[in-house]
Protein backbone atom coordinates (compact mmCIF):
# COMPACT_ATOMS: atom_id res chain seq x y z
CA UNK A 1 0.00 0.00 0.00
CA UNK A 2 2.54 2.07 0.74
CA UNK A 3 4.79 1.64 -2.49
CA UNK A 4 1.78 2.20 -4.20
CA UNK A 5 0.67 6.13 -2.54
CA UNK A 6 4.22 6.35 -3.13
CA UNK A 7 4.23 5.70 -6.57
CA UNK A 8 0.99 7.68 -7.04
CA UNK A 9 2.46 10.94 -5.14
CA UNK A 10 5.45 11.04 -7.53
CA UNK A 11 3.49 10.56 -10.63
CA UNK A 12 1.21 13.03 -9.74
CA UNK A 13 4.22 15.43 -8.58
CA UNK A 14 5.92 14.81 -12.29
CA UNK A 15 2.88 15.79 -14.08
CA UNK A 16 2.51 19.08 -12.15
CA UNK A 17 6.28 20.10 -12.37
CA UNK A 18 5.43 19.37 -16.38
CA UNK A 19 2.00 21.21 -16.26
CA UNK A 20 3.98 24.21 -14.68
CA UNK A 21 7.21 24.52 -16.79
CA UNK A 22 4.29 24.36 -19.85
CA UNK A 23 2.62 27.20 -18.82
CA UNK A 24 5.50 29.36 -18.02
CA UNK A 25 6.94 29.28 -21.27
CA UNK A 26 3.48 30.14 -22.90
CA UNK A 27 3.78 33.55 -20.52
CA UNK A 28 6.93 34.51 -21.29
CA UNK A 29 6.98 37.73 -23.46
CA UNK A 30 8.81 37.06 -27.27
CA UNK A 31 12.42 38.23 -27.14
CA UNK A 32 13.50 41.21 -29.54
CA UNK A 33 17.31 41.43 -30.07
CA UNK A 34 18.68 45.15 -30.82
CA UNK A 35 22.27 45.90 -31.68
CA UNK A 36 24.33 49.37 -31.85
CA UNK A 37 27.27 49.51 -32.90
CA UNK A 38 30.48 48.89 -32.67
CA UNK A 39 30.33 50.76 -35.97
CA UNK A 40 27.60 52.89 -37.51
CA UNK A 41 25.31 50.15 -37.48
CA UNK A 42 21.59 49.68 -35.70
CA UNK A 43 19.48 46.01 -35.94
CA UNK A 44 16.49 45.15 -33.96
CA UNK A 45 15.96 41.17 -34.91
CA UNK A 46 13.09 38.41 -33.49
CA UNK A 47 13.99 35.21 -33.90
CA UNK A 48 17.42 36.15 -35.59
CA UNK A 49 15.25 37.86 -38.82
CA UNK A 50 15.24 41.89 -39.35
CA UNK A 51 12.20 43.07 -37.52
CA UNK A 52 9.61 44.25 -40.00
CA UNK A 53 6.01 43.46 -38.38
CA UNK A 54 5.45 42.76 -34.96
CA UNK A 55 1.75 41.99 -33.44
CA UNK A 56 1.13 44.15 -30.49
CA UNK A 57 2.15 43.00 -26.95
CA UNK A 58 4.66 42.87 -24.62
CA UNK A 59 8.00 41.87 -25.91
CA UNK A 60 11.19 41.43 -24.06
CA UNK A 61 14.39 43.94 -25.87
CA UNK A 62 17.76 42.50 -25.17
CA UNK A 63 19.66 45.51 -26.03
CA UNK A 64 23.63 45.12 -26.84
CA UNK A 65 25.33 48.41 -27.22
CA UNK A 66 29.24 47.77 -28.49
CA UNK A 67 29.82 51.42 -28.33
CA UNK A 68 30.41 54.38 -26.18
CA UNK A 69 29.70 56.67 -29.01
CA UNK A 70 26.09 55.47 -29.25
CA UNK A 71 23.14 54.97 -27.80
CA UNK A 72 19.72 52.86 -28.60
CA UNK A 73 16.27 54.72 -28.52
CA UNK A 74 13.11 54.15 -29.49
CA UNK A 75 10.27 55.92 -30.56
CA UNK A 76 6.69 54.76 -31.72
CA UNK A 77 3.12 56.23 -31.45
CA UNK A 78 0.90 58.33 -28.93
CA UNK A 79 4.11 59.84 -27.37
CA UNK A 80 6.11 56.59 -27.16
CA UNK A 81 9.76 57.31 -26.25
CA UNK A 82 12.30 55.22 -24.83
CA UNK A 83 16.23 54.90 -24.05
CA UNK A 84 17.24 51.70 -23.58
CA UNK A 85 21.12 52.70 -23.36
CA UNK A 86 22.57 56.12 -23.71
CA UNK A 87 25.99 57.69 -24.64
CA UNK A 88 28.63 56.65 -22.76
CA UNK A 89 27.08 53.52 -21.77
CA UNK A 90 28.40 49.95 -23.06
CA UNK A 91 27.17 46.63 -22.21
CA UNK A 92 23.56 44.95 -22.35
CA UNK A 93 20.35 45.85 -21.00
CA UNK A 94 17.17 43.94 -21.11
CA UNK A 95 13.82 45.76 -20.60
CA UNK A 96 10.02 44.38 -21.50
CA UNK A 97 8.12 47.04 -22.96
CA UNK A 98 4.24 46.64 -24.33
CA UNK A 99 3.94 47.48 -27.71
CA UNK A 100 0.80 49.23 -29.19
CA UNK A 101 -0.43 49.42 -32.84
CA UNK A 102 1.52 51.66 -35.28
CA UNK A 103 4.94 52.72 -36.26
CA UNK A 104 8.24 52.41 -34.23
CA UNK A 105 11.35 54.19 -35.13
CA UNK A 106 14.93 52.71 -33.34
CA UNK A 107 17.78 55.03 -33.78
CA UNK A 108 21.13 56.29 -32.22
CA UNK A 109 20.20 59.22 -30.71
CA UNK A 110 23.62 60.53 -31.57
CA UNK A 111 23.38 60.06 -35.26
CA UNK A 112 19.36 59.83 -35.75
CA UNK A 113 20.11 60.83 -39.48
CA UNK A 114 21.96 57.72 -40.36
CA UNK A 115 21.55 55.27 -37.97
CA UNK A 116 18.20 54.28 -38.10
CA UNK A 117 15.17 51.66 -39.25
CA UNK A 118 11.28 51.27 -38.57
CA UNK A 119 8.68 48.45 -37.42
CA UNK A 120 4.95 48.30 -37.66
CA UNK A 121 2.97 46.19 -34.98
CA UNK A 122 -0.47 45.18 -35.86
């Protein structure tokens, strides 16, 4: 009887430990990868492709900046702004940030002129 709740208890233990590492990967917000630099070069990928068209929601920006000449900003609509790393900063921040309908600008503050692309989210 014993060997048997025994046996029960850990079965039921393995499922739940399953069940749970299930759902928390279903929560987890999609990761956005932005680079800046070392150069005069600025990339935001997802899932190692050029960002183009992004549905709305939250989304997780691992931000490497290579250089302490640059920064990584972004700016989208209804007021969005944000600076993910500024001048002289080097190193990598990650920040989740909920994204809204409409267009999104990333840039180097520093050179905004060059350094620059766009993303819609639907």
């Amino acid at each position: 009887m014993f060997r048997t709740t025994l046996a029960v208890t850990a079965a039921i233990a393995v499922a739940l430990s399953i069940a749970g590492v299930a759902l928390s990967r279903g929560s987890a917000a999609p990761v956005l990868s932005g680079t800046v630099g070392p150069g005069f070069t600025i990339m935001l990928k997802k899932s190692g492709k050029l960002a183009k068209t992004l549905k709305a929601g939250s989304y997780t920006f691992v931000i490497n900046d290579k250089s302490n000449f640059h920064g990584y900003s972004l700016d989208g609509p209804h007021g969005f702004a944000k600076d993910f790393t500024k001048i002289p900063f080097v190193g990598r921040k990650t920040v989740v940030v909920k994204l809204k309908a409409g267009k999104y600008k990333y840039y180097c503050p520093n050179h905004e002129s060059t350094m620059f692309a766009h993303f819609t989210v639907k």
